[in-house]
C-alpha atoms as a PDB file:
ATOM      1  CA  UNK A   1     -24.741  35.440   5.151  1.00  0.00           C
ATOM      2  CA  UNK A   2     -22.021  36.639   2.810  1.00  0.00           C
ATOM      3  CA  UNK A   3     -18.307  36.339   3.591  1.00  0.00           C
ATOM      4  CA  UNK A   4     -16.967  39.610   4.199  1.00  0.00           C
ATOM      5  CA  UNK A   5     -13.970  41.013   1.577  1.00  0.00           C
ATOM      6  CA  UNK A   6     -10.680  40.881   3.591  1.00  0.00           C
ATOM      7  CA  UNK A   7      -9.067  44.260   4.145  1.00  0.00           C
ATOM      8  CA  UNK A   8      -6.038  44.554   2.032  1.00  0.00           C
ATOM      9  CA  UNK A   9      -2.756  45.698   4.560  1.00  0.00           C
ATOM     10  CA  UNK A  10      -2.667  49.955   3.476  1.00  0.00           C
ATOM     11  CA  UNK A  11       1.022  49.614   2.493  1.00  0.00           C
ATOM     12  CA  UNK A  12       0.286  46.691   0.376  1.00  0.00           C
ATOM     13  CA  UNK A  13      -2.578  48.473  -1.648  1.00  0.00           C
ATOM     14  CA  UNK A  14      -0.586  51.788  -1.591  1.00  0.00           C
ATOM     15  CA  UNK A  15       2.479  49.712  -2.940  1.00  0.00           C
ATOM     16  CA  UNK A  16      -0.227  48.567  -5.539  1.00  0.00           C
ATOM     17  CA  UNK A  17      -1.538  52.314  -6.183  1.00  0.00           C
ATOM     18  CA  UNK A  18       2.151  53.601  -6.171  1.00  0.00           C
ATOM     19  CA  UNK A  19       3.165  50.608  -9.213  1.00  0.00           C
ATOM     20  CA  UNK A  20       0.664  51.607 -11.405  1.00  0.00           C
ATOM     21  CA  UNK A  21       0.600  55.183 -11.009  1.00  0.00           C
ATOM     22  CA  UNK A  22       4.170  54.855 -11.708  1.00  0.00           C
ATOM     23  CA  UNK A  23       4.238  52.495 -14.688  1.00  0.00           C
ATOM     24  CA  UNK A  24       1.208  54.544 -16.499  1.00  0.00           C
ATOM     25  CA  UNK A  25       3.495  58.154 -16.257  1.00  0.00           C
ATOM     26  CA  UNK A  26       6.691  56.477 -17.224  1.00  0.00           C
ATOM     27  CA  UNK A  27       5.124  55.215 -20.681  1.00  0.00           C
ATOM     28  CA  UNK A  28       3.352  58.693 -20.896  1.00  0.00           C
ATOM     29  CA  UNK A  29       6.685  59.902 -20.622  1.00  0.00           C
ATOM     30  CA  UNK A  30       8.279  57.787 -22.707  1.00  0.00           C
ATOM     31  CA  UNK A  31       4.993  58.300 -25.589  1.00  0.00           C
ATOM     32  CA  UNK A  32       5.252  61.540 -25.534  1.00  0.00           C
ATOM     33  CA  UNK A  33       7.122  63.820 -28.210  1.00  0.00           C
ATOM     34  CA  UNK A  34       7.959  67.069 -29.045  1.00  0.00           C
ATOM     35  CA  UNK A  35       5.693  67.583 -31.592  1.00  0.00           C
ATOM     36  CA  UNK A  36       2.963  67.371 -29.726  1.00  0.00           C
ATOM     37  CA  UNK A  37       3.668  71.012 -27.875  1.00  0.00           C
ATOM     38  CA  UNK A  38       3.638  73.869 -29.392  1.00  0.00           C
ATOM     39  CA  UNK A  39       6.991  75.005 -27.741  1.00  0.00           C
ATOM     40  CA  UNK A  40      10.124  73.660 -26.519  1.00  0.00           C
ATOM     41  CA  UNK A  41       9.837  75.033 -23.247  1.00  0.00           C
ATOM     42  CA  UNK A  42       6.409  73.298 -22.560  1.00  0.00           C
ATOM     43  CA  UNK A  43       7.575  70.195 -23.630  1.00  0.00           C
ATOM     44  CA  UNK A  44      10.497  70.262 -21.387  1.00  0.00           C
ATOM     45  CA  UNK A  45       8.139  72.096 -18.896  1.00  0.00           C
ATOM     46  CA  UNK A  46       5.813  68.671 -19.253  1.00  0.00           C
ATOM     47  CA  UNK A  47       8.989  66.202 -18.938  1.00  0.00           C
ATOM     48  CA  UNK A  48      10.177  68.412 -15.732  1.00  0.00           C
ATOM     49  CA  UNK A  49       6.870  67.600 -14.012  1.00  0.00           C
ATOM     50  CA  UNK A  50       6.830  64.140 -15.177  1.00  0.00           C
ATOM     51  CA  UNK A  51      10.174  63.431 -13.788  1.00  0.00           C
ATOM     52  CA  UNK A  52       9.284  64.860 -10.453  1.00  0.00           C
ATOM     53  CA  UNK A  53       6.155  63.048 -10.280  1.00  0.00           C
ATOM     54  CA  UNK A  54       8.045  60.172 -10.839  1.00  0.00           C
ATOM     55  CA  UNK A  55      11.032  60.689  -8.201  1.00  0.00           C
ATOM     56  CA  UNK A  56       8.016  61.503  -5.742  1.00  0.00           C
ATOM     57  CA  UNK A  57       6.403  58.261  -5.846  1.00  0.00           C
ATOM     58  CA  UNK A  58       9.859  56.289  -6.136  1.00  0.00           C
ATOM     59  CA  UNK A  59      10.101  58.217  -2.889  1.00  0.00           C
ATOM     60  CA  UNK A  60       6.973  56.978  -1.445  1.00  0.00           C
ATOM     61  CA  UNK A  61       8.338  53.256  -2.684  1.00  0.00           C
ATOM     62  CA  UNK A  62      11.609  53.751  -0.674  1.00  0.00           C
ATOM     63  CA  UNK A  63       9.738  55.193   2.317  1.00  0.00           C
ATOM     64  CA  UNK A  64       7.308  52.337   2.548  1.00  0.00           C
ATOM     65  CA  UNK A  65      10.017  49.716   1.984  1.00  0.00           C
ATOM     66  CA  UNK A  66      12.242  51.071   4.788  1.00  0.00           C
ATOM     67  CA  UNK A  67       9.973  53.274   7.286  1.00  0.00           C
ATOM     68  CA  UNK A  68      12.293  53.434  10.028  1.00  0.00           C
ATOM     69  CA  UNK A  69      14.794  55.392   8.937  1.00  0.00           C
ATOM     70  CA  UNK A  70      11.983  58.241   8.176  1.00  0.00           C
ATOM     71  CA  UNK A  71      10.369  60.881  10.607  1.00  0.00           C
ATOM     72  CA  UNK A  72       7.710  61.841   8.453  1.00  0.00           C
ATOM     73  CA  UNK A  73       5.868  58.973   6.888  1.00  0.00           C
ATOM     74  CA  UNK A  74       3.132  58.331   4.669  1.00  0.00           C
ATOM     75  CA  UNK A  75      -0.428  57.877   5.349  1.00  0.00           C
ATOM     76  CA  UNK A  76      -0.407  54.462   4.231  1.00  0.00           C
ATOM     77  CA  UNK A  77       1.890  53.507   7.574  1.00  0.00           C
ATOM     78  CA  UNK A  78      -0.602  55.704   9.874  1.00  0.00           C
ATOM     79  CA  UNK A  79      -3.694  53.750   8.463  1.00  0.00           C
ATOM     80  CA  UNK A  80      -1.938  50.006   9.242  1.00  0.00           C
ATOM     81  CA  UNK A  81      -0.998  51.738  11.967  1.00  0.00           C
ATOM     82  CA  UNK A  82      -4.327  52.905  13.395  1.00  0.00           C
ATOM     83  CA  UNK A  83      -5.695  49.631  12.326  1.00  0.00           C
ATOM     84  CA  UNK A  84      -7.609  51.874   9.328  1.00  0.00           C
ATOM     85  CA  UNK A  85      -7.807  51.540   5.384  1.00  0.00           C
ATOM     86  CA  UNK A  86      -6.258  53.819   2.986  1.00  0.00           C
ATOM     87  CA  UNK A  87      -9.976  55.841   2.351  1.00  0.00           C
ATOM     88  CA  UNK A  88     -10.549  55.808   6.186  1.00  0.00           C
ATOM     89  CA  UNK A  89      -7.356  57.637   6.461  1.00  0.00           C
ATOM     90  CA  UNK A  90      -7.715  59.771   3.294  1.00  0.00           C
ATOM     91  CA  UNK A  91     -10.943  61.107   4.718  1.00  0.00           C
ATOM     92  CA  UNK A  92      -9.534  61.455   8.044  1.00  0.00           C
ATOM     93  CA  UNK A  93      -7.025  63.760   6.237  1.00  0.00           C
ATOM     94  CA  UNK A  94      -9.072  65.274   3.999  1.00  0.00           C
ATOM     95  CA  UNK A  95     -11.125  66.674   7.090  1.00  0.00           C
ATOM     96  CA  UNK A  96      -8.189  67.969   8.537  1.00  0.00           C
ATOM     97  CA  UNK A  97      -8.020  66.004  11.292  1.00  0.00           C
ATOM     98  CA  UNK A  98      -4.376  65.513  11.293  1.00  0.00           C
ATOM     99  CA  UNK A  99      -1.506  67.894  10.967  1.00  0.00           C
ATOM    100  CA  UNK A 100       0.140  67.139   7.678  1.00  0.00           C
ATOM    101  CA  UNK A 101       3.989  68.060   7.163  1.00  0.00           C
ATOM    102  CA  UNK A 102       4.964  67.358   3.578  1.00  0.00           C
ATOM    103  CA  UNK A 103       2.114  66.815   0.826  1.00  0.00           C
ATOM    104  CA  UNK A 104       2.273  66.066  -2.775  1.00  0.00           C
ATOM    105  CA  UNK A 105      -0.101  65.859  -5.506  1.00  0.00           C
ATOM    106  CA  UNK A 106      -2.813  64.120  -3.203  1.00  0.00           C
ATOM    107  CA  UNK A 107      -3.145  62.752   0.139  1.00  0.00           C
ATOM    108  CA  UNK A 108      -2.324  59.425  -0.514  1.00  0.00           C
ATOM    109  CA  UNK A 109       1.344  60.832  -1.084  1.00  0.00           C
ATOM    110  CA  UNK A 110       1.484  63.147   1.792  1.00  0.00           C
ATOM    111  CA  UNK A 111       3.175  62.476   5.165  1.00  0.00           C
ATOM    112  CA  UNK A 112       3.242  63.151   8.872  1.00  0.00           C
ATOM    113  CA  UNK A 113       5.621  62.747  11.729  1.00  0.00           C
ATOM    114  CA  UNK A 114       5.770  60.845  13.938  1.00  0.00           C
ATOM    115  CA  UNK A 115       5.062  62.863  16.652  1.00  0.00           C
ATOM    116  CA  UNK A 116       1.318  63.623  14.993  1.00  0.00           C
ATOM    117  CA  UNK A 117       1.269  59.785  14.783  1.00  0.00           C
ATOM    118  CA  UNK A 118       1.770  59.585  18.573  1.00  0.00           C
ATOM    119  CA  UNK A 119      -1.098  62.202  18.716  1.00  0.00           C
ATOM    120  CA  UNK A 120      -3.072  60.000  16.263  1.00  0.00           C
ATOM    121  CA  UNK A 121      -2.984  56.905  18.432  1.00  0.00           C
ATOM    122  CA  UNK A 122      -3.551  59.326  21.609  1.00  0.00           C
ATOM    123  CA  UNK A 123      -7.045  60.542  19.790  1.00  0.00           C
ATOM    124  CA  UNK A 124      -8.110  56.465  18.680  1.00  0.00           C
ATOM    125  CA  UNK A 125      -8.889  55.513  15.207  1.00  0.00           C
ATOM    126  CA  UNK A 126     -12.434  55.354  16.162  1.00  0.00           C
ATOM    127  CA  UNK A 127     -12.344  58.751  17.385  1.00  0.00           C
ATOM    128  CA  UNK A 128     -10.714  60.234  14.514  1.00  0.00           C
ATOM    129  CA  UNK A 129     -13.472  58.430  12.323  1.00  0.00           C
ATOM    130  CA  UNK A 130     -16.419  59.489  14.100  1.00  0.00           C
ATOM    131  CA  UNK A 131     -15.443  63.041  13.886  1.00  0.00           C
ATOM    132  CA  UNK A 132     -14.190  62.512  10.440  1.00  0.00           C
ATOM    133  CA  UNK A 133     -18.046  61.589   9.385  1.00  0.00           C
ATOM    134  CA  UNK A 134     -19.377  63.857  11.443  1.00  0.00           C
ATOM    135  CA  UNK A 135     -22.165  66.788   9.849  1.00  0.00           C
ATOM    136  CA  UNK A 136     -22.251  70.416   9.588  1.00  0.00           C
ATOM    137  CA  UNK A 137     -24.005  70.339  13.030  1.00  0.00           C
ATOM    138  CA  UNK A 138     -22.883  68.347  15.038  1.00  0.00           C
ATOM    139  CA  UNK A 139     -19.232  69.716  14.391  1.00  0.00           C
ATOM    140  CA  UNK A 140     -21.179  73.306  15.112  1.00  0.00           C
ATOM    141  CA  UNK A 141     -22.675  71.379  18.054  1.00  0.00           C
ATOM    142  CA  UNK A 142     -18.852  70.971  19.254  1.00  0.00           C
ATOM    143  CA  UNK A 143     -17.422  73.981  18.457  1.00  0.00           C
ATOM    144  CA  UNK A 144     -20.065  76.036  20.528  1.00  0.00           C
ATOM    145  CA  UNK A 145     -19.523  73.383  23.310  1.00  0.00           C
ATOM    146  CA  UNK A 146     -15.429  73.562  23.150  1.00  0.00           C
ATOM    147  CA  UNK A 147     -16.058  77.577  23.117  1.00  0.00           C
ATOM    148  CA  UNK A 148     -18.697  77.415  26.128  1.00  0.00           C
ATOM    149  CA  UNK A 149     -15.990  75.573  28.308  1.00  0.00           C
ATOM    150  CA  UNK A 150     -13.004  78.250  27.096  1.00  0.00           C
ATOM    151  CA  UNK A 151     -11.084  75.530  24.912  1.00  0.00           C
ATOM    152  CA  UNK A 152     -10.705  78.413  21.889  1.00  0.00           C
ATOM    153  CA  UNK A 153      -8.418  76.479  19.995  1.00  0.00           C
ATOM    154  CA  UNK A 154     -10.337  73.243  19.123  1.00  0.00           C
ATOM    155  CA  UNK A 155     -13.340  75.725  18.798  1.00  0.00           C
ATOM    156  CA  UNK A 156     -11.170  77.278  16.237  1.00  0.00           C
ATOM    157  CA  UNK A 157     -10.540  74.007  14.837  1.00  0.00           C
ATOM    158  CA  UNK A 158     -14.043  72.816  14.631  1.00  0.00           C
ATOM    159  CA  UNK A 159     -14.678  76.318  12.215  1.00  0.00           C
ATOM    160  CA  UNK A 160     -12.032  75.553  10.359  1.00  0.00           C
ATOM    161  CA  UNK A 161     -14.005  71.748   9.733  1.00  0.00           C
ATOM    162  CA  UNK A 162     -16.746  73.408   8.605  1.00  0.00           C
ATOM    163  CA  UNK A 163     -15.501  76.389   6.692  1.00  0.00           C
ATOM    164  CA  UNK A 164     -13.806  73.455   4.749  1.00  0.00           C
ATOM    165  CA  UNK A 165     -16.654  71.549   4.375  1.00  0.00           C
ATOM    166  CA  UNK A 166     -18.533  74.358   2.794  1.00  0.00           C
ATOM    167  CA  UNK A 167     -16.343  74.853   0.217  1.00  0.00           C
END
């Protein structure tokens, strides 16, 4: 039987993520000249967005350095956490499953607080990923059972699941 690959800690692979992500726009940004816009305002337009891609994932760096001093924090501390990896947690996110508070350009760099944390841990990580792999019908199968027994708002939730999956 083959050894299984060891699960790399979130914040360690996110740290990882965050270091290249970071070093590849900073030389983009740094390669980059005027000439290659047609205007100066989209050029300085392009270097705008650059830098604030930039200060958001230095963000994320300081965040993940120094959680406590945070109430929102970033998915990569609610997957180590949960006990989860970074895609279980991106999917868990990406199915809506958890109330995000401040998002950037994807999920990886969004956050929560911790009171939805609290709520995460209340729900289970193995809770949260059954429902997050769950089909078209059996998260009908829910809804129409959380509406049967009156609970409108996590019927309304379940629609919202699938109207999103649809898309």
């Amino acid at each position: 039987m083959a050894a299984s690959k060891s699960r790399r800690p979130p914040v360690a692979e996110r740290r990882e993520q965050l270091a290249r992500e970071l070093e590849k726009l900073e030389a983009e940004y740094e390669k980059k000249t005027r000439r290659q816009y047609k205007t100066d305002e989209g050029f300085e337009s392009w270097r705008s967005r650059q830098r604030e891609k930039i200060a958001e994932l230095k963000d994320e760096l300081s965040v993940l350095d120094d959680p406590g001093q945070y109430n929102e924090i970033p998915l990569a501390i609610v997957a180590e956490e949960l006990g989860l990896t970074l895609n279980e947690i991106n999917s868990i996110a990406g199915d809506g499953l958890l109330q995000i508070s401040t998002r950037t350009h994807s999920f990886f760099g969004s956050r929560i607080t911790r009171g939805e944390l609290a709520r995460l841990h209340e729900v289970g990580a193995g809770e949260l990923l059954r429902l997050a792999q769950q089909e078209l019908n059996e998260i009908f199968a829910d809804a129409v059972g959380y509406f049967h027994a009156g609970d409108l708002e996590r019927a309304e939730e379940a629609s919202k699941r699938m109207d999103a999956r649809l898309i």
